[in-house]
PDB file of N, CA and C in Angstrom:
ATOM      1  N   UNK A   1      35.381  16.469  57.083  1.00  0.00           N
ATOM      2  CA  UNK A   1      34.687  15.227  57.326  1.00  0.00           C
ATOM      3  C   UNK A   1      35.596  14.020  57.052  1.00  0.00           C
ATOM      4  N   UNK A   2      36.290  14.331  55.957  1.00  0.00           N
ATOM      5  CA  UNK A   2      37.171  12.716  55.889  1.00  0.00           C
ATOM      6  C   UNK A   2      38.319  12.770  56.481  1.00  0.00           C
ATOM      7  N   UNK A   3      38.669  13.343  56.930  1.00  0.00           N
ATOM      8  CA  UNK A   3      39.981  13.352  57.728  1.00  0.00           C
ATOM      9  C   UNK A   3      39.343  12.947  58.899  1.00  0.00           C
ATOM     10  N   UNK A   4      38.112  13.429  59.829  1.00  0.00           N
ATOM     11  CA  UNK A   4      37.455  12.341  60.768  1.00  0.00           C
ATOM     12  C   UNK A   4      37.561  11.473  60.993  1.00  0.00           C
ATOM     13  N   UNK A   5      36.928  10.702  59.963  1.00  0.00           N
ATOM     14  CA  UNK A   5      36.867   9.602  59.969  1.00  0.00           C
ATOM     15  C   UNK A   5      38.353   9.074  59.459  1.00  0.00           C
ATOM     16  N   UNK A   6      39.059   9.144  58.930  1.00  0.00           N
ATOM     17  CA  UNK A   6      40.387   8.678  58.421  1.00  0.00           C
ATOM     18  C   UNK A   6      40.960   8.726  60.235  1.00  0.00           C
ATOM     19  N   UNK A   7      41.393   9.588  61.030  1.00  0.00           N
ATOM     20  CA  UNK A   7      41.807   9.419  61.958  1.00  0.00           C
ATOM     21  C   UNK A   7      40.863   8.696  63.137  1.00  0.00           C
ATOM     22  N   UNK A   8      39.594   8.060  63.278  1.00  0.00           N
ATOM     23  CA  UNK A   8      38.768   7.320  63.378  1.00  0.00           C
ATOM     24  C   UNK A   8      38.877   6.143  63.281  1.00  0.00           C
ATOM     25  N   UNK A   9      39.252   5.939  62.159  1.00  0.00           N
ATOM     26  CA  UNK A   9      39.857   4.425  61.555  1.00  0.00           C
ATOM     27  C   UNK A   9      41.204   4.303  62.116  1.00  0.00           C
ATOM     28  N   UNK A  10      42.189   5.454  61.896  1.00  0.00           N
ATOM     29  CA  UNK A  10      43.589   5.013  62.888  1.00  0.00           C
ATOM     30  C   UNK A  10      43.381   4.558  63.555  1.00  0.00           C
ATOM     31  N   UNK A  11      43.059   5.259  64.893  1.00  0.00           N
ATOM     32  CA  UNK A  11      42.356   5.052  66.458  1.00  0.00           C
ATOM     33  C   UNK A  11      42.180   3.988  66.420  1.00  0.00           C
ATOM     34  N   UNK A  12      41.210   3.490  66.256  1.00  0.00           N
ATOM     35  CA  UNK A  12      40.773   1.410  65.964  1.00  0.00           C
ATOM     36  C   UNK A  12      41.767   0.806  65.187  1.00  0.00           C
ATOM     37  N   UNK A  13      42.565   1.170  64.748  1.00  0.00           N
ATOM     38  CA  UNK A  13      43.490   0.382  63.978  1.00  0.00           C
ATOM     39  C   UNK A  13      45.103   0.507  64.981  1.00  0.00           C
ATOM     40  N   UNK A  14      44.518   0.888  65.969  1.00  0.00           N
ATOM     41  CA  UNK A  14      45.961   1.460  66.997  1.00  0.00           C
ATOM     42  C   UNK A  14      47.144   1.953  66.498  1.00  0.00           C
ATOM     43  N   UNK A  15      46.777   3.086  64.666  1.00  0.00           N
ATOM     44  CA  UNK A  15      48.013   3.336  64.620  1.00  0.00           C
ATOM     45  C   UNK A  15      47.893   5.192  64.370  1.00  0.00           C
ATOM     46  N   UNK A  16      48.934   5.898  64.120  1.00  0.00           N
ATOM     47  CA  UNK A  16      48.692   6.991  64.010  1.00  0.00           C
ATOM     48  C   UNK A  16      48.124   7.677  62.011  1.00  0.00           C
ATOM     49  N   UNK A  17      47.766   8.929  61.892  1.00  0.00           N
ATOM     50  CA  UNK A  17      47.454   9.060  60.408  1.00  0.00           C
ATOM     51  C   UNK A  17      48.708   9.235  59.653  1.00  0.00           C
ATOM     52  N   UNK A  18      49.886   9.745  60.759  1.00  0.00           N
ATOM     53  CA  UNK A  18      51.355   9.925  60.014  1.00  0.00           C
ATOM     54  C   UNK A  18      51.704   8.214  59.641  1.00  0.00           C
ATOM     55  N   UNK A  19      51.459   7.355  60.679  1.00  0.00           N
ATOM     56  CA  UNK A  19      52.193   5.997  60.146  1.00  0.00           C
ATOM     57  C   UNK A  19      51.221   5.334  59.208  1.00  0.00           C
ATOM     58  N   UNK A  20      49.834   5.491  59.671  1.00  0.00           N
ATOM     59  CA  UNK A  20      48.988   4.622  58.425  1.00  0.00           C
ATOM     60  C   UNK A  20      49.570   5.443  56.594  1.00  0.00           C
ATOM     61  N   UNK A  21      49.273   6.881  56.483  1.00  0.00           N
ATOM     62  CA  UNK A  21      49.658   7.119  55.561  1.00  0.00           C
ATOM     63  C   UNK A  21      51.462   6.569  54.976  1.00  0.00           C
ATOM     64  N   UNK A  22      52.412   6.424  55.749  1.00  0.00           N
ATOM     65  CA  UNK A  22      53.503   6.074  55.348  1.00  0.00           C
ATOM     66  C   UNK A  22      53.593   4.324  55.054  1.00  0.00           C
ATOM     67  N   UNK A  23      52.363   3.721  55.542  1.00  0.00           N
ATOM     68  CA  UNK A  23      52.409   2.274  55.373  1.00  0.00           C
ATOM     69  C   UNK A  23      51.504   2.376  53.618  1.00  0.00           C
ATOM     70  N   UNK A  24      50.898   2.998  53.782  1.00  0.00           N
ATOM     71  CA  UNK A  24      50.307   2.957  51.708  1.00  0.00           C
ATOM     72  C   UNK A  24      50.947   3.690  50.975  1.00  0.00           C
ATOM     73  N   UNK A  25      52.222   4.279  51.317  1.00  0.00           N
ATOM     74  CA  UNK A  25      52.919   4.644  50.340  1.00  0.00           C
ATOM     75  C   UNK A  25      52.933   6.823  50.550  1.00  0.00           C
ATOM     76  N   UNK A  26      52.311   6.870  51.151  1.00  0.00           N
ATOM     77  CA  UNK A  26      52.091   8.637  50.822  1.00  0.00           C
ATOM     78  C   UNK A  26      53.281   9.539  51.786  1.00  0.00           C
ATOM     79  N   UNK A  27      53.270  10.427  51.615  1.00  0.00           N
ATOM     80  CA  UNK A  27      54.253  11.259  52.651  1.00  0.00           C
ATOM     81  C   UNK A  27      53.693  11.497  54.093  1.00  0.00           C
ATOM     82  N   UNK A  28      54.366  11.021  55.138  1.00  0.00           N
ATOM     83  CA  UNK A  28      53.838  11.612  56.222  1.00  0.00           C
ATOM     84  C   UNK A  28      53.344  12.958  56.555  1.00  0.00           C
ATOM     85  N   UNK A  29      53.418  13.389  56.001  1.00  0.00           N
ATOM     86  CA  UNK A  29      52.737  15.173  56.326  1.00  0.00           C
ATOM     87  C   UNK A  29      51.386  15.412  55.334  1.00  0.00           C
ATOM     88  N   UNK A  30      51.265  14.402  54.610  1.00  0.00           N
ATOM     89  CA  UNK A  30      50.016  14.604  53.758  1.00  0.00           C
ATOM     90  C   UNK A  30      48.615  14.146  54.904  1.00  0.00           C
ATOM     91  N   UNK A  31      48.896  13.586  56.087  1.00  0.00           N
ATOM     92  CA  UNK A  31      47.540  13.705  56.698  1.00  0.00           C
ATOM     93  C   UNK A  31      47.999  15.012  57.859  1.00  0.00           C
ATOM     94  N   UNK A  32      48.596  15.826  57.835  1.00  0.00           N
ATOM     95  CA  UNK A  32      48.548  16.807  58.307  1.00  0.00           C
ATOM     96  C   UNK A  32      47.639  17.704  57.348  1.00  0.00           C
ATOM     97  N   UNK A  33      48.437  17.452  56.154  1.00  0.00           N
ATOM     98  CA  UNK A  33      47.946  18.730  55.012  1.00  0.00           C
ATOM     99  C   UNK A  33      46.181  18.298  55.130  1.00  0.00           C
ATOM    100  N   UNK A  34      46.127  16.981  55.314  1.00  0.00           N
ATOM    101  CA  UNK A  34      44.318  16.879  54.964  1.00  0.00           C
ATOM    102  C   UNK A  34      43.667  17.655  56.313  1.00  0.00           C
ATOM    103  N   UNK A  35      44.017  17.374  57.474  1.00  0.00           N
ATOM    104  CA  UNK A  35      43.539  18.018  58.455  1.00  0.00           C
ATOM    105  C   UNK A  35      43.413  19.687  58.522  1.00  0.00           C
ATOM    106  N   UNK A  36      44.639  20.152  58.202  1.00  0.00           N
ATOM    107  CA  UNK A  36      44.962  21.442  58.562  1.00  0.00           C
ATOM    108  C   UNK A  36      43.858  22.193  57.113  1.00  0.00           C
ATOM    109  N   UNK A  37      43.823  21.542  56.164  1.00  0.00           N
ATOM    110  CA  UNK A  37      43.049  21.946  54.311  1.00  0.00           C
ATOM    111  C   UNK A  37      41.555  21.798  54.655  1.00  0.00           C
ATOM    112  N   UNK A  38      41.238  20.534  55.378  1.00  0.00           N
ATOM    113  CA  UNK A  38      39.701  20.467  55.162  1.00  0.00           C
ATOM    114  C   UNK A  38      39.490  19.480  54.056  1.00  0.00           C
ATOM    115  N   UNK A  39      41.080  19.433  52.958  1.00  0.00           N
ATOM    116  CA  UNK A  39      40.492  18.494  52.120  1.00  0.00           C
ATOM    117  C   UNK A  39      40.521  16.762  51.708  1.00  0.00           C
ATOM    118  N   UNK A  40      39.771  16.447  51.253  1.00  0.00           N
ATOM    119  CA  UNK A  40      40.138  15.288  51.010  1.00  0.00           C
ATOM    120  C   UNK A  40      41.145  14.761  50.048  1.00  0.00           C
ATOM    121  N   UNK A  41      41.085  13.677  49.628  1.00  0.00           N
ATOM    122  CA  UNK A  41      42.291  13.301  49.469  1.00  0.00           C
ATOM    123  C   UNK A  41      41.812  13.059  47.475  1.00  0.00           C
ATOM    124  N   UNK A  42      42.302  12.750  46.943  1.00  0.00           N
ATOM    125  CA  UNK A  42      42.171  12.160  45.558  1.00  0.00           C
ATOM    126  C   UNK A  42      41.783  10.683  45.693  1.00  0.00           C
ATOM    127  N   UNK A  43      40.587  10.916  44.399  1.00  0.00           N
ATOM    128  CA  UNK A  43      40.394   9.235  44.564  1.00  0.00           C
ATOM    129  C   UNK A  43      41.092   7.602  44.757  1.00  0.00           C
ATOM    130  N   UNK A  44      42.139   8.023  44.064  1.00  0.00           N
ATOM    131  CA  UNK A  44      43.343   6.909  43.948  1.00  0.00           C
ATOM    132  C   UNK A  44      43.539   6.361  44.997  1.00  0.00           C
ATOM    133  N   UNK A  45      43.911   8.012  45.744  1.00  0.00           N
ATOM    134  CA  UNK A  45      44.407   7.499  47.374  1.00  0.00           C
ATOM    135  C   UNK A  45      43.369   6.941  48.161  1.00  0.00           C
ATOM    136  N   UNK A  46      41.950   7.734  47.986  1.00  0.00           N
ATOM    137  CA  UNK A  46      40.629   6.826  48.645  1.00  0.00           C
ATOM    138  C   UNK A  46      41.024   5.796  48.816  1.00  0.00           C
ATOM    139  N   UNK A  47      40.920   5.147  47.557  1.00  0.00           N
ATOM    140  CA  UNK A  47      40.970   3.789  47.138  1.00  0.00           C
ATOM    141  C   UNK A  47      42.138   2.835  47.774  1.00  0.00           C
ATOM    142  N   UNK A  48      43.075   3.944  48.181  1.00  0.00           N
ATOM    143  CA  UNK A  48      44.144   3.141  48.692  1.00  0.00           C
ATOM    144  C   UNK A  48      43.848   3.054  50.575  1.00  0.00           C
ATOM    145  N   UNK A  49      43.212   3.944  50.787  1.00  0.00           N
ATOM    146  CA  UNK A  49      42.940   4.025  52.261  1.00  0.00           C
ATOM    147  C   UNK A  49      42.137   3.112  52.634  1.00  0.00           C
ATOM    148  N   UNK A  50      40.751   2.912  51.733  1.00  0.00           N
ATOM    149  CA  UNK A  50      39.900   1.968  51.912  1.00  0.00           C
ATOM    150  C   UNK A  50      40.405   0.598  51.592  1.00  0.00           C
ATOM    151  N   UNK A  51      41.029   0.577  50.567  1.00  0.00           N
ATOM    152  CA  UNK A  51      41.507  -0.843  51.159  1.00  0.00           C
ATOM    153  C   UNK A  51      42.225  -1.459  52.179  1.00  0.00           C
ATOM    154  N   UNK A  52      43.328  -0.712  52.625  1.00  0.00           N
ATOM    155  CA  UNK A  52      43.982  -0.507  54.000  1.00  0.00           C
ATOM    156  C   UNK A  52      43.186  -1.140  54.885  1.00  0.00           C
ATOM    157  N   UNK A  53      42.256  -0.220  55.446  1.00  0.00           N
ATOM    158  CA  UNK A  53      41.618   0.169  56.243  1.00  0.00           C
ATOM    159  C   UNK A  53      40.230  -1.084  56.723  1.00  0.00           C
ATOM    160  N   UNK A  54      39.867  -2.169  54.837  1.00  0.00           N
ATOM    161  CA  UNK A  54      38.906  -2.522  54.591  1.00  0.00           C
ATOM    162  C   UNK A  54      37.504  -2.054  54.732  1.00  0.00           C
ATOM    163  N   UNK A  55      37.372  -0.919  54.484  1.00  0.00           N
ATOM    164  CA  UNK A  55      36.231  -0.166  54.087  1.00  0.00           C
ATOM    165  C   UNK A  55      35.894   0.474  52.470  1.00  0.00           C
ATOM    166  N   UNK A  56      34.795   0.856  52.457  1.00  0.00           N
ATOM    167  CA  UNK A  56      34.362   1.334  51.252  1.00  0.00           C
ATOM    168  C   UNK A  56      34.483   2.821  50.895  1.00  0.00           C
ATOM    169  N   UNK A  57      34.775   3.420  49.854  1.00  0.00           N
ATOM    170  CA  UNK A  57      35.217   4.561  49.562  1.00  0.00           C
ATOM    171  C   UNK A  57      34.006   5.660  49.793  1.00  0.00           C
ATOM    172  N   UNK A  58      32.938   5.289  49.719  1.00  0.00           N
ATOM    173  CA  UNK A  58      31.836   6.169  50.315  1.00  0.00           C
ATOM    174  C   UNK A  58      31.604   5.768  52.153  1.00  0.00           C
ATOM    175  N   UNK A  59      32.166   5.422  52.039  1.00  0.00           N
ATOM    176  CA  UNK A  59      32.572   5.372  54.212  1.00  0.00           C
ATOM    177  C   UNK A  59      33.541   6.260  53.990  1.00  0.00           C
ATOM    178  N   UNK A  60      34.562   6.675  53.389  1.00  0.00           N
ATOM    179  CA  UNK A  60      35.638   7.738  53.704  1.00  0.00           C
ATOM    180  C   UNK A  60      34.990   8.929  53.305  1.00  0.00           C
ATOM    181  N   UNK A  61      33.953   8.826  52.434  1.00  0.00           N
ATOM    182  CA  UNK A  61      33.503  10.265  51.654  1.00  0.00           C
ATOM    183  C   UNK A  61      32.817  10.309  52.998  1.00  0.00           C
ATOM    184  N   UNK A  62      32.227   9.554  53.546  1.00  0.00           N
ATOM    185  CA  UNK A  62      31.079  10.559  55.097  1.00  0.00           C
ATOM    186  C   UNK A  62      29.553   9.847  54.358  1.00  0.00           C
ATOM    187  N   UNK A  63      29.714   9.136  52.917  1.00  0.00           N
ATOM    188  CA  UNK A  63      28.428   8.909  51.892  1.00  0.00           C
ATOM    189  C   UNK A  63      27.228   7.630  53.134  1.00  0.00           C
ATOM    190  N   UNK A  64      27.899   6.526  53.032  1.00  0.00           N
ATOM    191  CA  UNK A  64      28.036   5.445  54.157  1.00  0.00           C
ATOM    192  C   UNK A  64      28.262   5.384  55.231  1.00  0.00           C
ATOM    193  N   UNK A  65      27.342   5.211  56.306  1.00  0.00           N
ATOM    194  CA  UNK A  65      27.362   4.990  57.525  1.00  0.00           C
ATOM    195  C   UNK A  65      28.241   3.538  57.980  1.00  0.00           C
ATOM    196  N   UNK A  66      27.933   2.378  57.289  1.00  0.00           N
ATOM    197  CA  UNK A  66      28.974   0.880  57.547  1.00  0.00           C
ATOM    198  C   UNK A  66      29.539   0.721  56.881  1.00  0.00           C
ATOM    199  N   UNK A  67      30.753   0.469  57.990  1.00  0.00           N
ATOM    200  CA  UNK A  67      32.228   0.355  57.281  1.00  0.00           C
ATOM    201  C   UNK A  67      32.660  -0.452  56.691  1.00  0.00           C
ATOM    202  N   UNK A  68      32.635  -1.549  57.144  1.00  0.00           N
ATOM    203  CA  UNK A  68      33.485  -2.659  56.707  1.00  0.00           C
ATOM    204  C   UNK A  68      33.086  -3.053  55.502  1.00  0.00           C
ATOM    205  N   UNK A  69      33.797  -3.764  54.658  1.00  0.00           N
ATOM    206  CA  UNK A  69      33.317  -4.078  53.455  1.00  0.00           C
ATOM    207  C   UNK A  69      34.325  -5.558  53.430  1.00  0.00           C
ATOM    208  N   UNK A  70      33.820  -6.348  54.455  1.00  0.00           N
ATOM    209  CA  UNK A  70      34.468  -7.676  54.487  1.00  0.00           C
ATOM    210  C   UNK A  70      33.833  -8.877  53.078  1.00  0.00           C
ATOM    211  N   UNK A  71      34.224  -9.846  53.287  1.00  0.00           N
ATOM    212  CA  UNK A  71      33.892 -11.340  52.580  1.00  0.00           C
ATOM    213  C   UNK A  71      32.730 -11.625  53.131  1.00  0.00           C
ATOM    214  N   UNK A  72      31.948 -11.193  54.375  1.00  0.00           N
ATOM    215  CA  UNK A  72      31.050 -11.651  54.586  1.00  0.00           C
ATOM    216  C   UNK A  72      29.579 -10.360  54.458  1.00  0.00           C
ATOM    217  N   UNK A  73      30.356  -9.739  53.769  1.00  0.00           N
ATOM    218  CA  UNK A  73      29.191  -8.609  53.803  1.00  0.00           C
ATOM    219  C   UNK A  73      29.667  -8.719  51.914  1.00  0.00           C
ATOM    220  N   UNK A  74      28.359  -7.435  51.604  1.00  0.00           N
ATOM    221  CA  UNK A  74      27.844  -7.208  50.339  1.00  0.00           C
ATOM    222  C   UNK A  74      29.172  -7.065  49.768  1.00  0.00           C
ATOM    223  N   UNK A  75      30.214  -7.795  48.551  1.00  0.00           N
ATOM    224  CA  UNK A  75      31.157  -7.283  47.628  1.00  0.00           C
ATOM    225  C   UNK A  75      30.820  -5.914  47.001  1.00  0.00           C
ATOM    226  N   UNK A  76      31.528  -5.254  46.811  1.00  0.00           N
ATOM    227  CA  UNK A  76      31.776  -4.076  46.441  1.00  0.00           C
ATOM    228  C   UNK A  76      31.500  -4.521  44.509  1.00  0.00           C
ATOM    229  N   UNK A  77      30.646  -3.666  43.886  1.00  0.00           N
ATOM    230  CA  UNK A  77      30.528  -4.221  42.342  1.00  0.00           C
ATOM    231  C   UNK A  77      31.864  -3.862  41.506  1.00  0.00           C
ATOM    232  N   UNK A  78      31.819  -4.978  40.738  1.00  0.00           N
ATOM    233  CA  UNK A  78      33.276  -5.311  39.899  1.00  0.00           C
ATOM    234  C   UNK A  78      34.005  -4.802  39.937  1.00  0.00           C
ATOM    235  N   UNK A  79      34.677  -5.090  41.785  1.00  0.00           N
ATOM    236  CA  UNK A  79      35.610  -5.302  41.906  1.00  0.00           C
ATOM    237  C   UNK A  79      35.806  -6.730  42.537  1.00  0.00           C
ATOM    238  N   UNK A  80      34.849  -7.430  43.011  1.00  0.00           N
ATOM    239  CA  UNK A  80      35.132  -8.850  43.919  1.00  0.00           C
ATOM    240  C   UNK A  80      34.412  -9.632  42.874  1.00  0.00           C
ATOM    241  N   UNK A  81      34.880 -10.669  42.114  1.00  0.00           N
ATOM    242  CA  UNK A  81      33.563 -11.263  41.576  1.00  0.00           C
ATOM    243  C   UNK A  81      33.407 -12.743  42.609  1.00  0.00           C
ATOM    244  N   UNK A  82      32.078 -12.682  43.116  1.00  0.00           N
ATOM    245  CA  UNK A  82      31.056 -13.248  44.513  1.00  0.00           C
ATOM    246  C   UNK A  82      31.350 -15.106  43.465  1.00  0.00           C
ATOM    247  N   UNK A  83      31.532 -15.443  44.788  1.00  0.00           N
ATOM    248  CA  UNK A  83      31.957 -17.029  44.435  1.00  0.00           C
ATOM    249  C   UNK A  83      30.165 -17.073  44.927  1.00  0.00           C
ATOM    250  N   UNK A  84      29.916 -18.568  44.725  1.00  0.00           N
ATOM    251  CA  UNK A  84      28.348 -19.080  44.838  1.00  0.00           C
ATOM    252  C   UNK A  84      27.917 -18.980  46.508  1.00  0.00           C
ATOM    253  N   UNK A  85      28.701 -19.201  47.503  1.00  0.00           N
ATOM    254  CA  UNK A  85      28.726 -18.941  49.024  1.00  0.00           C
ATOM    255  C   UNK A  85      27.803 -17.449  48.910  1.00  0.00           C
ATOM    256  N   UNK A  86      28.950 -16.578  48.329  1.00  0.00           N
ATOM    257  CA  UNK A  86      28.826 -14.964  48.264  1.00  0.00           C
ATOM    258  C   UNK A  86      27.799 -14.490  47.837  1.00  0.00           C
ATOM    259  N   UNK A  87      27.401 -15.151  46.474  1.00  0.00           N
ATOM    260  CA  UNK A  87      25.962 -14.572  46.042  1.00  0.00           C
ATOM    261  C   UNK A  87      24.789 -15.188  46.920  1.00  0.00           C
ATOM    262  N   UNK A  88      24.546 -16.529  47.561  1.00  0.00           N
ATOM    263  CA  UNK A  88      23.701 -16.656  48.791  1.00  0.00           C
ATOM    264  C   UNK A  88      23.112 -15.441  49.662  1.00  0.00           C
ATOM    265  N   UNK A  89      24.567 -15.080  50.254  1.00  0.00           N
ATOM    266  CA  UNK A  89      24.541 -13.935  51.325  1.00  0.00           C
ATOM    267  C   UNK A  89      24.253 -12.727  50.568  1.00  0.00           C
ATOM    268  N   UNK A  90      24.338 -12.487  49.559  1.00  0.00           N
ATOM    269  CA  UNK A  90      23.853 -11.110  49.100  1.00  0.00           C
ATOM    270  C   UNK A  90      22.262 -11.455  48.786  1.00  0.00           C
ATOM    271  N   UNK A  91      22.122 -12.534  48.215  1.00  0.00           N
ATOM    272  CA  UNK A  91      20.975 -12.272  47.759  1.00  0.00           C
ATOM    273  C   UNK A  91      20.157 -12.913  49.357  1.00  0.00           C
ATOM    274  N   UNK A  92      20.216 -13.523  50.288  1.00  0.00           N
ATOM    275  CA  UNK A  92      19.676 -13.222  51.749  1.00  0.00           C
ATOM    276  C   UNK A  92      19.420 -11.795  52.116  1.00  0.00           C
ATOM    277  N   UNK A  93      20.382 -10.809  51.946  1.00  0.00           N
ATOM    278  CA  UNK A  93      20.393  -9.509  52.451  1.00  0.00           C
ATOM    279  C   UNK A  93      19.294  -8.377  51.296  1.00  0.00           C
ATOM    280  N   UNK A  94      19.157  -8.946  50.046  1.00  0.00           N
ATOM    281  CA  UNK A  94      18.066  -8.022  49.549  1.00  0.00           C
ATOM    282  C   UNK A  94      17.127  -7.811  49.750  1.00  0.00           C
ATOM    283  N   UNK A  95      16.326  -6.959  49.439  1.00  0.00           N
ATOM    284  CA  UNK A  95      14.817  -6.635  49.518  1.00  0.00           C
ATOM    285  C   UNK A  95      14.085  -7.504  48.736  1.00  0.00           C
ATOM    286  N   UNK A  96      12.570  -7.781  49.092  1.00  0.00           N
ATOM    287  CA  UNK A  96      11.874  -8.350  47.431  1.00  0.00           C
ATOM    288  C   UNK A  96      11.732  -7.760  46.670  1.00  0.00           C
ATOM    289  N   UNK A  97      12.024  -5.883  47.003  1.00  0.00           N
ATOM    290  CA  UNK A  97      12.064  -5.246  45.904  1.00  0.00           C
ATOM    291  C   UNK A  97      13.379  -5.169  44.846  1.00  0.00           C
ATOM    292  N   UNK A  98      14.289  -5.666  45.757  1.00  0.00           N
ATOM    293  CA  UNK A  98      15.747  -5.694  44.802  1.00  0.00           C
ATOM    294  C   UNK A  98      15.989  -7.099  44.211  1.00  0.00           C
ATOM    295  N   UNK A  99      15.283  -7.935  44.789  1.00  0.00           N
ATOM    296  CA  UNK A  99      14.944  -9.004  44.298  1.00  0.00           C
ATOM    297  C   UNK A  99      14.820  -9.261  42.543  1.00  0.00           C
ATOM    298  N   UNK A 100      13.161  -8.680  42.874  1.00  0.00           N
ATOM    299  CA  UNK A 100      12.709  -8.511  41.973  1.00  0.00           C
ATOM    300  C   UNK A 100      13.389  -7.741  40.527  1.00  0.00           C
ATOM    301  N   UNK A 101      14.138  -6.623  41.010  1.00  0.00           N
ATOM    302  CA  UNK A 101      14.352  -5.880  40.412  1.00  0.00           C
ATOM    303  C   UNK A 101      16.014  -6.882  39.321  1.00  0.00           C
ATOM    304  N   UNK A 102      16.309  -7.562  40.344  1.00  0.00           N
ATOM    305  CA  UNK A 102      17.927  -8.528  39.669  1.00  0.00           C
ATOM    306  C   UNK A 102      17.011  -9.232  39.673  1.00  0.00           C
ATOM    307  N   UNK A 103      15.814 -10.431  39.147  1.00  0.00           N
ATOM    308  CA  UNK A 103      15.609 -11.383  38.177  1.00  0.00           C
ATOM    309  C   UNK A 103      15.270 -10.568  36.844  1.00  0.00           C
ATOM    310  N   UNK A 104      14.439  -9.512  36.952  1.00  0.00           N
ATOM    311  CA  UNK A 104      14.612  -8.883  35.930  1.00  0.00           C
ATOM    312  C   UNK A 104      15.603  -8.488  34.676  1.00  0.00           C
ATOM    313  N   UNK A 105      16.490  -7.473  35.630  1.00  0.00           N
ATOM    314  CA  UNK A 105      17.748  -7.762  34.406  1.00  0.00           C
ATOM    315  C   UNK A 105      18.594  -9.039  34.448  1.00  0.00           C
ATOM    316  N   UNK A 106      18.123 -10.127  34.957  1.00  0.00           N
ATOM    317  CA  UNK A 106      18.252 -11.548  35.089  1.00  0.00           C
ATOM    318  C   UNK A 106      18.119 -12.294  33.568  1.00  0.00           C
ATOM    319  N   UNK A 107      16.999 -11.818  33.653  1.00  0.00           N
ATOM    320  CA  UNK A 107      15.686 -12.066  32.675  1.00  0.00           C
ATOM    321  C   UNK A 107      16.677 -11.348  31.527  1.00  0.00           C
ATOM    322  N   UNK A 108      16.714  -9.714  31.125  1.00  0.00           N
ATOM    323  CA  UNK A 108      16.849  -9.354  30.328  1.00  0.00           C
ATOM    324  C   UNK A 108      18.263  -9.895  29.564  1.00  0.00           C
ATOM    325  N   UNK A 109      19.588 -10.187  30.591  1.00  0.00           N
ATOM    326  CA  UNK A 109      20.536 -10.472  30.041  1.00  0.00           C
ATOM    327  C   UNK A 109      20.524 -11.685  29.415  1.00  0.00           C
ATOM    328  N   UNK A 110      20.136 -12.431  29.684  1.00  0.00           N
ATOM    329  CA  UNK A 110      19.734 -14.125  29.634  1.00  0.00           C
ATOM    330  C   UNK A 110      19.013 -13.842  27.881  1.00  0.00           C
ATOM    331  N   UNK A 111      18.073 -13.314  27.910  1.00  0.00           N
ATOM    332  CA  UNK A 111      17.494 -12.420  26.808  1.00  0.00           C
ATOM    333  C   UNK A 111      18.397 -12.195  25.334  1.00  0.00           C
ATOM    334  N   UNK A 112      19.767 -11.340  25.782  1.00  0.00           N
ATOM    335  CA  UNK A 112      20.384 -10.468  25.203  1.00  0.00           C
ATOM    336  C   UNK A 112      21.509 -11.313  24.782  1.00  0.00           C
ATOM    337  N   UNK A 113      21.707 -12.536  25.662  1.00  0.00           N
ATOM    338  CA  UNK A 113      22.848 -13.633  25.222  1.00  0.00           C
ATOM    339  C   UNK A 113      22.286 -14.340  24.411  1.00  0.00           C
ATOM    340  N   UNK A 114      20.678 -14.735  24.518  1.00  0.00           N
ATOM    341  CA  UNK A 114      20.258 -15.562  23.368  1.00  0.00           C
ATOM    342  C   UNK A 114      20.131 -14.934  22.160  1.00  0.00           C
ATOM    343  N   UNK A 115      19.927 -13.609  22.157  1.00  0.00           N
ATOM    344  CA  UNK A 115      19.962 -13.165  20.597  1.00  0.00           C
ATOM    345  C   UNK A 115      21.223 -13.139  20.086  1.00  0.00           C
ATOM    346  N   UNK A 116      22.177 -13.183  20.297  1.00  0.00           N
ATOM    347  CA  UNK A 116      23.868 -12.692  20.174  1.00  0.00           C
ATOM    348  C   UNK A 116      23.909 -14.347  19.705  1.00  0.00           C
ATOM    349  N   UNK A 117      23.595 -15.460  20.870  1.00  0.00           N
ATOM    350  CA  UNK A 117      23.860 -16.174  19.971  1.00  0.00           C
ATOM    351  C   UNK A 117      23.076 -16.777  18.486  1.00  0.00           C
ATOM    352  N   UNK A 118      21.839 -16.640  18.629  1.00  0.00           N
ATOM    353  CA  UNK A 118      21.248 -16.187  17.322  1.00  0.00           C
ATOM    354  C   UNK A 118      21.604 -16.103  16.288  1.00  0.00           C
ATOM    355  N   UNK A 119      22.288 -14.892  16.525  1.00  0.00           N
ATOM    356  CA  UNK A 119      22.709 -13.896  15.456  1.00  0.00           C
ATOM    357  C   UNK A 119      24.295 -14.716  15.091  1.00  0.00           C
ATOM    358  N   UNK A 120      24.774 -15.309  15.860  1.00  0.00           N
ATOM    359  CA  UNK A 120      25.835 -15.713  15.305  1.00  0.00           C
ATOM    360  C   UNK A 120      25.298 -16.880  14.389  1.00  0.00           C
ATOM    361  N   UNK A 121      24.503 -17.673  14.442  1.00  0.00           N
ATOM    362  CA  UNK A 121      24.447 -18.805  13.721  1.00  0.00           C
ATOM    363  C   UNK A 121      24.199 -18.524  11.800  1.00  0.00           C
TER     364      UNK A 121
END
């Protein structure tokens, strides 16, 4: 399955899996070995493909159906921290149930900073 999609993403990226892998650093024959194995790759390298690639590491697992994981879509959690633009658009794209669910631990952290400072005084 991830070698699929890894040569999937070449294809649209007009390059081959021997040259994309030699542009992040790996040996050219290691997307042979993934094809010919069945297996995937180690997380590290995920991580290195998906960024390449600008997708999310559960789009390479087969986990995620959409790929992209641009500036204008949902940040990936701590790893992007969302300027005020960013949190707009995420919080446009939630549910009222996810809504709901982030004023809550909204609520609770807000909560958890006032006792801390509290406790310091």
């Amino acid at each position: 399955m991830f070698y699929d999609i890894f040569e999937k993403l070449c294809k649209e990226n007009n390059t081959s899996p021997f040259a994309c892998c030699k542009e992040i650093g790996l040996s050219g024959g290691t997307a042979a070995y993934w094809k010919r194995s069945g297996k995937s790759p180690k997380l590290e390298t995920l991580e290195k493909i998906a960024e390449h690639f600008n997708v999310s590491v559960d789009y390479l697992r087969g986990i995620k159906e959409n790929a992209p994981v641009l500036h204008e879509d949902v940040p990936e959690p701590l790893i992007i921290k969302a300027t005020a633009v960013e949190w707009g658009i995420i919080l446009e794209r939630m549910s009222d149930e996810s809504l709901d669910m982030l004023q809550d631990y909204a609520e609770y952290l807000l909560y958890r900073q006032s006792r801390a400072v509290q406790e310091e005084k």
